[in-house]
PDB file of N, CA and C in Angstrom:
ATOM      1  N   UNK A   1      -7.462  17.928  -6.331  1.00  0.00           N
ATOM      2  CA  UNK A   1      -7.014  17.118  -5.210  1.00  0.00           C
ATOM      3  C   UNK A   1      -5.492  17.242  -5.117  1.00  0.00           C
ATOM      4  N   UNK A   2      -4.912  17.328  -3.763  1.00  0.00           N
ATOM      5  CA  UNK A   2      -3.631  17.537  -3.750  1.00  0.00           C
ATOM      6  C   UNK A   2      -3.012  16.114  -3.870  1.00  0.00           C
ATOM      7  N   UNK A   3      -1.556  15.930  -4.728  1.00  0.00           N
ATOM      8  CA  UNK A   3      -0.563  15.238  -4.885  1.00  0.00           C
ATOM      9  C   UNK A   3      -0.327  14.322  -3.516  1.00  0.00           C
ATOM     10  N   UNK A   4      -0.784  13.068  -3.407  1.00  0.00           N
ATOM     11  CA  UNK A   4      -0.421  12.240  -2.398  1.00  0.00           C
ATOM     12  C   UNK A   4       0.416  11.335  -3.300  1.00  0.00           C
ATOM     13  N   UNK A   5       0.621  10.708  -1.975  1.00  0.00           N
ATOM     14  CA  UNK A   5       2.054   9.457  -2.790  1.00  0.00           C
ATOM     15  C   UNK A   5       2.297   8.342  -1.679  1.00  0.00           C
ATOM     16  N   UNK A   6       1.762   7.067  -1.870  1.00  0.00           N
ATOM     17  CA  UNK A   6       2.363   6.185  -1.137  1.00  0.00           C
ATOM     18  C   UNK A   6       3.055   4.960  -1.695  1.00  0.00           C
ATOM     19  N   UNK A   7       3.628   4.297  -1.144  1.00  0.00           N
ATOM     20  CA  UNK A   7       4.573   3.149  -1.853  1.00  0.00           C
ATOM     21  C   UNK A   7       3.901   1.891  -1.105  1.00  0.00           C
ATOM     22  N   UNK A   8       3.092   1.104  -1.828  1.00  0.00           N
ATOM     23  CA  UNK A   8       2.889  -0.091  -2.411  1.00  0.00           C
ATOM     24  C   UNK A   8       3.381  -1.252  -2.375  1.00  0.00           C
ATOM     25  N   UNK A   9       3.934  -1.943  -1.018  1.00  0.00           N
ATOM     26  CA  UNK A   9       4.276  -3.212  -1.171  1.00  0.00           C
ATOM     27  C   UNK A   9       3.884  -4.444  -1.246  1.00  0.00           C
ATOM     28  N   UNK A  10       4.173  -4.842  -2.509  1.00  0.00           N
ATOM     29  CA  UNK A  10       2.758  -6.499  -3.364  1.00  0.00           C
ATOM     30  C   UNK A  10       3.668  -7.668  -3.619  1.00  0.00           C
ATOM     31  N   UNK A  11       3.015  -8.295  -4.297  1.00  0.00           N
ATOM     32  CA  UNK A  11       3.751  -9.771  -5.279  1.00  0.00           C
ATOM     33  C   UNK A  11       2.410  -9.734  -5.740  1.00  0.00           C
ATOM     34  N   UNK A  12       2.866 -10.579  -6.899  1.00  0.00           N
ATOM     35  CA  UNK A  12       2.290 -10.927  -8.159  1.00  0.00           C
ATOM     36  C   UNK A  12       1.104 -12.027  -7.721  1.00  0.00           C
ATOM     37  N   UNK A  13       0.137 -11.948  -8.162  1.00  0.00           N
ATOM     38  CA  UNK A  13      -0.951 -13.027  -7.434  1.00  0.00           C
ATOM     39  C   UNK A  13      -1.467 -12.555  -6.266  1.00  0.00           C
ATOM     40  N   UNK A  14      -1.637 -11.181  -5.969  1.00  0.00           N
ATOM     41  CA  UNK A  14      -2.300 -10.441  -4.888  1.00  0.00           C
ATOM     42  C   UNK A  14      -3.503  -9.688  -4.914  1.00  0.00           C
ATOM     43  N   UNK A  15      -4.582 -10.520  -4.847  1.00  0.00           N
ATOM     44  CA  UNK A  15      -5.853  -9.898  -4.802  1.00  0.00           C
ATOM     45  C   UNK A  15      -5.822  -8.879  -3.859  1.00  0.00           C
ATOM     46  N   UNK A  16      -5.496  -8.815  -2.746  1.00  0.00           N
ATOM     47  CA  UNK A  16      -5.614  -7.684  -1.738  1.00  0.00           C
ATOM     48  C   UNK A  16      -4.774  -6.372  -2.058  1.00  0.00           C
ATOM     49  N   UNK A  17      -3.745  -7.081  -2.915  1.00  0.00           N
ATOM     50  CA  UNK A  17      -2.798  -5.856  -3.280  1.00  0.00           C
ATOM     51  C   UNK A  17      -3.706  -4.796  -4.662  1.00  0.00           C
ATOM     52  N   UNK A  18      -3.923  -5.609  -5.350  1.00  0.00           N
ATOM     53  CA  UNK A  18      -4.910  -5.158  -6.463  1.00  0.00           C
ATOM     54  C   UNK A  18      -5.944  -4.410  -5.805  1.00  0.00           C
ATOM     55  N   UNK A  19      -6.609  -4.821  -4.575  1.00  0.00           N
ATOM     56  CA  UNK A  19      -7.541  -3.760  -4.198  1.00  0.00           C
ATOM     57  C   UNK A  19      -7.188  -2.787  -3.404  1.00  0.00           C
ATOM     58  N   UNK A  20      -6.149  -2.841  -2.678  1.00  0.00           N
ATOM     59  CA  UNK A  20      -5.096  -1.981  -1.919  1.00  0.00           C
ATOM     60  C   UNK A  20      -4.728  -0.536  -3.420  1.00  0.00           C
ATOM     61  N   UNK A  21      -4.542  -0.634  -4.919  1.00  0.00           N
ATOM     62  CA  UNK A  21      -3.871   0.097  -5.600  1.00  0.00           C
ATOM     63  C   UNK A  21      -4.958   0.601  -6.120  1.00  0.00           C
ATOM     64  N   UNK A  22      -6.454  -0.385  -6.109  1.00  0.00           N
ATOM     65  CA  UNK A  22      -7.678   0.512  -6.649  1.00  0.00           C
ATOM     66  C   UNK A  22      -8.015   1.237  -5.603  1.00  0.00           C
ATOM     67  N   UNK A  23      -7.910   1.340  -4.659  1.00  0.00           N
ATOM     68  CA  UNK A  23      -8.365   2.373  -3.530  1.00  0.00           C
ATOM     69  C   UNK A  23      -7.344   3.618  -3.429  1.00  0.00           C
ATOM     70  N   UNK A  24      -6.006   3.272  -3.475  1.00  0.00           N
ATOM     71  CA  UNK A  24      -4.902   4.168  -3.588  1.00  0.00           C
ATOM     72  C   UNK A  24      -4.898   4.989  -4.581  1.00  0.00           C
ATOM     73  N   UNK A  25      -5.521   4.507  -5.581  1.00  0.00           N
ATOM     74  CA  UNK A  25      -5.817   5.351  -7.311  1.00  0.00           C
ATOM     75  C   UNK A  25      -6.953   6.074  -7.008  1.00  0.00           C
ATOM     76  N   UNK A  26      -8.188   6.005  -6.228  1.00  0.00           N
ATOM     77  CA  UNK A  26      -9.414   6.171  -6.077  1.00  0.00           C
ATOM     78  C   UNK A  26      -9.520   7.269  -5.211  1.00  0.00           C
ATOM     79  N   UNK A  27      -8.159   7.221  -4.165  1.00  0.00           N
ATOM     80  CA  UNK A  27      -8.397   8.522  -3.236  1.00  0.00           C
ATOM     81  C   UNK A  27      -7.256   9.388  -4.096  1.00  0.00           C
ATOM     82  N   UNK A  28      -6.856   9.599  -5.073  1.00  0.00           N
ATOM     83  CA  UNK A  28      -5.540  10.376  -5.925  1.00  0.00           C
ATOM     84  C   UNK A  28      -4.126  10.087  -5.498  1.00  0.00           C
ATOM     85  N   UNK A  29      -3.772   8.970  -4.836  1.00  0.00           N
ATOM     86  CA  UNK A  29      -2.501   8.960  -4.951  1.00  0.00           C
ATOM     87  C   UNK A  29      -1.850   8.400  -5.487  1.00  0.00           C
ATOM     88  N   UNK A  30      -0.656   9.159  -6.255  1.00  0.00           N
ATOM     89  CA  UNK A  30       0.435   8.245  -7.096  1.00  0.00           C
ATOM     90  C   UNK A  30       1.277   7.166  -6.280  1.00  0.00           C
ATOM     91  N   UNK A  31       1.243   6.244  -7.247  1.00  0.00           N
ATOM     92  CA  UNK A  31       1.509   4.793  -6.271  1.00  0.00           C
ATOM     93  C   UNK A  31       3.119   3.993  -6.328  1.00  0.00           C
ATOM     94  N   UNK A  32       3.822   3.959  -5.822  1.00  0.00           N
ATOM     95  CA  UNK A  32       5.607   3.216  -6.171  1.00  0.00           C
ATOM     96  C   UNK A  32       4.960   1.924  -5.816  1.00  0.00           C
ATOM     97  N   UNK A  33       4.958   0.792  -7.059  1.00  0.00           N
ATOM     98  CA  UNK A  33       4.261  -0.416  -6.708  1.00  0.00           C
ATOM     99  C   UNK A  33       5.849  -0.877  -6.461  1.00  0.00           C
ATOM    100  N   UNK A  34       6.330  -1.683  -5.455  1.00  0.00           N
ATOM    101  CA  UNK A  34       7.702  -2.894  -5.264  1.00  0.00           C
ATOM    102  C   UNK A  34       7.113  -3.790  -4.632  1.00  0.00           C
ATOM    103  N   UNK A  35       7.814  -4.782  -5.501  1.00  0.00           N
ATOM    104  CA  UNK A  35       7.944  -6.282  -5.267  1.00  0.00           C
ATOM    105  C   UNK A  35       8.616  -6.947  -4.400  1.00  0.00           C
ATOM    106  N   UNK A  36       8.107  -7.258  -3.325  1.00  0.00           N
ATOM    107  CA  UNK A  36       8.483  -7.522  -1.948  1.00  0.00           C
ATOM    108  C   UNK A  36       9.834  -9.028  -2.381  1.00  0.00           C
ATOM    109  N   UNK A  37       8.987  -9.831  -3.430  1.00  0.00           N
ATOM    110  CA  UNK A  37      10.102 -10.875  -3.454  1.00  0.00           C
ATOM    111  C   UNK A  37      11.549 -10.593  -4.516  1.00  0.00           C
ATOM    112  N   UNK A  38      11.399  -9.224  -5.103  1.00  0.00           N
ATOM    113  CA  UNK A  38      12.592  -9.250  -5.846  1.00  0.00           C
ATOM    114  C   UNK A  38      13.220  -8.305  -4.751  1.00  0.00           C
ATOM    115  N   UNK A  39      13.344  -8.586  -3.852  1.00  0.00           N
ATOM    116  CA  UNK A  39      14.335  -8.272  -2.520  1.00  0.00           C
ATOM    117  C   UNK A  39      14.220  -8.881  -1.657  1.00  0.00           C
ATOM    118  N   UNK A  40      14.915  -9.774  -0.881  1.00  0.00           N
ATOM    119  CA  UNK A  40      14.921 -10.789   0.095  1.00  0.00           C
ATOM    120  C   UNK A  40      15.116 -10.303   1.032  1.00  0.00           C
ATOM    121  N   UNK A  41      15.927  -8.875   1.831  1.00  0.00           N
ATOM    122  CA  UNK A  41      15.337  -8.066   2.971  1.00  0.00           C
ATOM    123  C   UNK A  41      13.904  -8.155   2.772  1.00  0.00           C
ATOM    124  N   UNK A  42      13.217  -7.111   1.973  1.00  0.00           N
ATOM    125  CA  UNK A  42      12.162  -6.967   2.131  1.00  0.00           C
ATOM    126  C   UNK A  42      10.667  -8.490   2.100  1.00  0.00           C
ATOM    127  N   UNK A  43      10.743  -9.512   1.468  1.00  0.00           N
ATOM    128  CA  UNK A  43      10.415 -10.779   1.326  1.00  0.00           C
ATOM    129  C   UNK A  43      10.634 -11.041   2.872  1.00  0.00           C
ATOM    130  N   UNK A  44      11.582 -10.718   3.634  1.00  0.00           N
ATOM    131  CA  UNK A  44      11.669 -11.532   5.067  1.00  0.00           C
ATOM    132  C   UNK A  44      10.818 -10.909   5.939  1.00  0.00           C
ATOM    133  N   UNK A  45      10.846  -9.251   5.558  1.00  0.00           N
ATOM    134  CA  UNK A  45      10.244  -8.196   6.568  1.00  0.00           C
ATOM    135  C   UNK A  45       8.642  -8.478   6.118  1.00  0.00           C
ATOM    136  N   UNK A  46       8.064  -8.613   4.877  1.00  0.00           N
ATOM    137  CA  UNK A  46       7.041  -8.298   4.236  1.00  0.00           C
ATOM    138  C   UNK A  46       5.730  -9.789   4.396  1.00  0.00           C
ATOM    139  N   UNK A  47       6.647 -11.064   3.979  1.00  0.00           N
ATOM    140  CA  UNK A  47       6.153 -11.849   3.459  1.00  0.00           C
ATOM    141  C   UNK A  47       4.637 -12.437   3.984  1.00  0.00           C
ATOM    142  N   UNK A  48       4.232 -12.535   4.744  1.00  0.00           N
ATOM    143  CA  UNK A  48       2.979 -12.596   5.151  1.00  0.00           C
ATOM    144  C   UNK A  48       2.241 -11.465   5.550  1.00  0.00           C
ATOM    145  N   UNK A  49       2.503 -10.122   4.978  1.00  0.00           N
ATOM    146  CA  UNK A  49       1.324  -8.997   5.535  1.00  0.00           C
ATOM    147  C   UNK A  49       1.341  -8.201   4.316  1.00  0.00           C
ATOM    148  N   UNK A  50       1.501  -8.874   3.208  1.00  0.00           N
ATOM    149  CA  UNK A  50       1.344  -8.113   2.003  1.00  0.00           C
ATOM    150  C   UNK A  50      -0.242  -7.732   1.581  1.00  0.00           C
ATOM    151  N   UNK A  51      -0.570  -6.606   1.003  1.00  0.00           N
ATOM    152  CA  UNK A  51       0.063  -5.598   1.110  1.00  0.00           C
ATOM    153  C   UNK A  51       0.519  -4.811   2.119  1.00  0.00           C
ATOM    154  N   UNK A  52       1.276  -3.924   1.420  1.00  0.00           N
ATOM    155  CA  UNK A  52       1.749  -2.907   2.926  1.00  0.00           C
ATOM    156  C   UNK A  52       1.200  -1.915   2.099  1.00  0.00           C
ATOM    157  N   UNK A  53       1.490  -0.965   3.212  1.00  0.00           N
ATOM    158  CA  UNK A  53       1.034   0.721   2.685  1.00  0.00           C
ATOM    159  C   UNK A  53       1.978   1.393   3.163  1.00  0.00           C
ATOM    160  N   UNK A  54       2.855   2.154   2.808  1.00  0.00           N
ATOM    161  CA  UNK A  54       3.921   3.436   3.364  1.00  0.00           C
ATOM    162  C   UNK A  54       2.685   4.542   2.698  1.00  0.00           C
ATOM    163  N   UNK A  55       2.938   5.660   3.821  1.00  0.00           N
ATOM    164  CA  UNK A  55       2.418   7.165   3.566  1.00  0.00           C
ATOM    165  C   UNK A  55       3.307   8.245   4.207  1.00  0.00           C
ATOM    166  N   UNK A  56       3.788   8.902   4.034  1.00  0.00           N
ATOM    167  CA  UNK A  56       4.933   9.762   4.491  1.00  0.00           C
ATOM    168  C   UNK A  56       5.626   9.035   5.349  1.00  0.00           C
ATOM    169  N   UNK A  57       5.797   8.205   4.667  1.00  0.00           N
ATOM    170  CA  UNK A  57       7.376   7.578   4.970  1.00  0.00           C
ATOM    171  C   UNK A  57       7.154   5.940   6.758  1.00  0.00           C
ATOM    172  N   UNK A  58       5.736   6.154   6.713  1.00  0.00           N
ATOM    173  CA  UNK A  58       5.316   5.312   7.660  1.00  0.00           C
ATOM    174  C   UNK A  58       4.227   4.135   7.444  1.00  0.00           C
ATOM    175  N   UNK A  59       4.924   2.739   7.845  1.00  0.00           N
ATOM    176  CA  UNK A  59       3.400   1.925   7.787  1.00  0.00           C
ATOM    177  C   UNK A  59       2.281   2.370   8.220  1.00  0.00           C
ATOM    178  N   UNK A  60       1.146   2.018   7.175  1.00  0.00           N
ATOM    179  CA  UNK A  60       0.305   2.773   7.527  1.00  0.00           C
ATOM    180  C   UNK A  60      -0.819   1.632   7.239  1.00  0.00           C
ATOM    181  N   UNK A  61      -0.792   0.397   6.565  1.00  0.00           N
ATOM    182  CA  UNK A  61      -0.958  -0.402   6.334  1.00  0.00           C
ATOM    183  C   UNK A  61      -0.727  -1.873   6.271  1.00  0.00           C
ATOM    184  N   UNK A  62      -1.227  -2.952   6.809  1.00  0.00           N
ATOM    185  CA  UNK A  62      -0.935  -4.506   6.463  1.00  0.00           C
ATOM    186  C   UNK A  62      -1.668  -5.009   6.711  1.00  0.00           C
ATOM    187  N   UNK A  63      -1.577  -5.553   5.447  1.00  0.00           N
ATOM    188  CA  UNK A  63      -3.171  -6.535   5.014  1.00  0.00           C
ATOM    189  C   UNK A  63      -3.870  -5.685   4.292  1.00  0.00           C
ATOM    190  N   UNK A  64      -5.185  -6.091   4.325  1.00  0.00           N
ATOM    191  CA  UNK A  64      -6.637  -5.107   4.059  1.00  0.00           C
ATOM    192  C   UNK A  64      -6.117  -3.923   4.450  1.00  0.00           C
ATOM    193  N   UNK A  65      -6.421  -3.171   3.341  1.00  0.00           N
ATOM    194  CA  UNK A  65      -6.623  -1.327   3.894  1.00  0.00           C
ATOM    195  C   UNK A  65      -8.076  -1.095   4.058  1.00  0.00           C
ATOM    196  N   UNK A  66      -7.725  -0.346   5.335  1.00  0.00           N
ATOM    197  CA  UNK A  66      -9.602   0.057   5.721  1.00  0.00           C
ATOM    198  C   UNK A  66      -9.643   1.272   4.851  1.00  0.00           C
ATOM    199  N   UNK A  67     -11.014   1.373   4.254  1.00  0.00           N
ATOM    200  CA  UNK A  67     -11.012   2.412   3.539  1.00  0.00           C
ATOM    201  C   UNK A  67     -11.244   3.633   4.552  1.00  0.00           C
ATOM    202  N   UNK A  68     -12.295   3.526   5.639  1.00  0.00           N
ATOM    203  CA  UNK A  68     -12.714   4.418   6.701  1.00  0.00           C
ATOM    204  C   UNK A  68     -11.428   4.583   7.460  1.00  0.00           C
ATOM    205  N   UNK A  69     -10.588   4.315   7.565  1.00  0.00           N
ATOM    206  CA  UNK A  69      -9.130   4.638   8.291  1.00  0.00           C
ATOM    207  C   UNK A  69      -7.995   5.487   6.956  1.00  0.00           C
ATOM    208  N   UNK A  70      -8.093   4.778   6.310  1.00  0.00           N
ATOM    209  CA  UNK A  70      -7.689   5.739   4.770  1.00  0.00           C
ATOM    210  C   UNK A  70      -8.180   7.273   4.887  1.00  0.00           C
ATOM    211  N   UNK A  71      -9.481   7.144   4.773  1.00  0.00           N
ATOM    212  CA  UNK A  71      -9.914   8.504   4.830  1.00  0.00           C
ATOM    213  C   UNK A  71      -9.877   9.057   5.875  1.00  0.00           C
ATOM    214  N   UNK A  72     -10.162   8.655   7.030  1.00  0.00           N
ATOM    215  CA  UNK A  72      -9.397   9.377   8.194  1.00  0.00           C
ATOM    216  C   UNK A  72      -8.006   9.821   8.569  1.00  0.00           C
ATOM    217  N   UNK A  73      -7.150   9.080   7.585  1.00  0.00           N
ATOM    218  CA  UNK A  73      -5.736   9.461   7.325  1.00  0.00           C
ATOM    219  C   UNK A  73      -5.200  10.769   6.589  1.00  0.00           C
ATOM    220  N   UNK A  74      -6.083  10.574   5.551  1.00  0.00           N
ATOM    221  CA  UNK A  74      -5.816  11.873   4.649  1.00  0.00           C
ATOM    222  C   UNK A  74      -6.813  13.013   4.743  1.00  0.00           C
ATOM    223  N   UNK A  75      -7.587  12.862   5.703  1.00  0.00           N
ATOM    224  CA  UNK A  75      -8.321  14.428   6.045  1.00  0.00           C
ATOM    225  C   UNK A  75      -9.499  14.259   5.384  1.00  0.00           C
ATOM    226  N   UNK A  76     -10.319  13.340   4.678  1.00  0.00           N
ATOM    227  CA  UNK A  76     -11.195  13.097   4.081  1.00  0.00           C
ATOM    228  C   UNK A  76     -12.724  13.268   5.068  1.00  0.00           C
TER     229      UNK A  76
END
C-alpha cells in the first residue's frame, strides 16, 4: 500500500477522534495526531468539529469520518 499521510486534529477525551485514527491506521496512513487545545488559534478554528482530517494539505474531514467517502478519497 502506498505511503499516505494525514494530520489528525483531536483533544483528549475524543471518542470520535479515537475512531477517526482507527480508520486512518486501517486504510495505511501515517497519522500527525495535534492537539487542537495546546494552541488557541487552532482551539478557536477547531473547537466544536473535532475531529478534523487534513489530506494533502486540505479539510477533508469534521466530525465523523465517513468511511465510504474515505475510500472514495483515496481511490479505494
Amino acid at each position: 500500500m502506498s505511503s499516505r499521510h494525514a494530520v489528525l486534529y483531536t483533544r483528549k477525551s475524543c471518542q470520535l477522534c479515537e475512531e477517526a485514527l482507527d480508520l486512518l491506521d486501517m486504510y495505511g496512513f501515517s497519522v500527525e495526531q495535534i492537539d487542537i487545545d495546546e494552541t488557541p488559534d487552532l482551539k478557536e478554528k477547531f473547537d466544536t468539529c473535532v475531529p478534523v482530517v487534513e489530506i494533502d494539505g486540505k479539510v477533508r474531514f469534521r466530525g465523523k469520518v465517513n468511511e465510504v467517502l474515505l475510500l472514495r478519497l483515496i481511490g479505494n
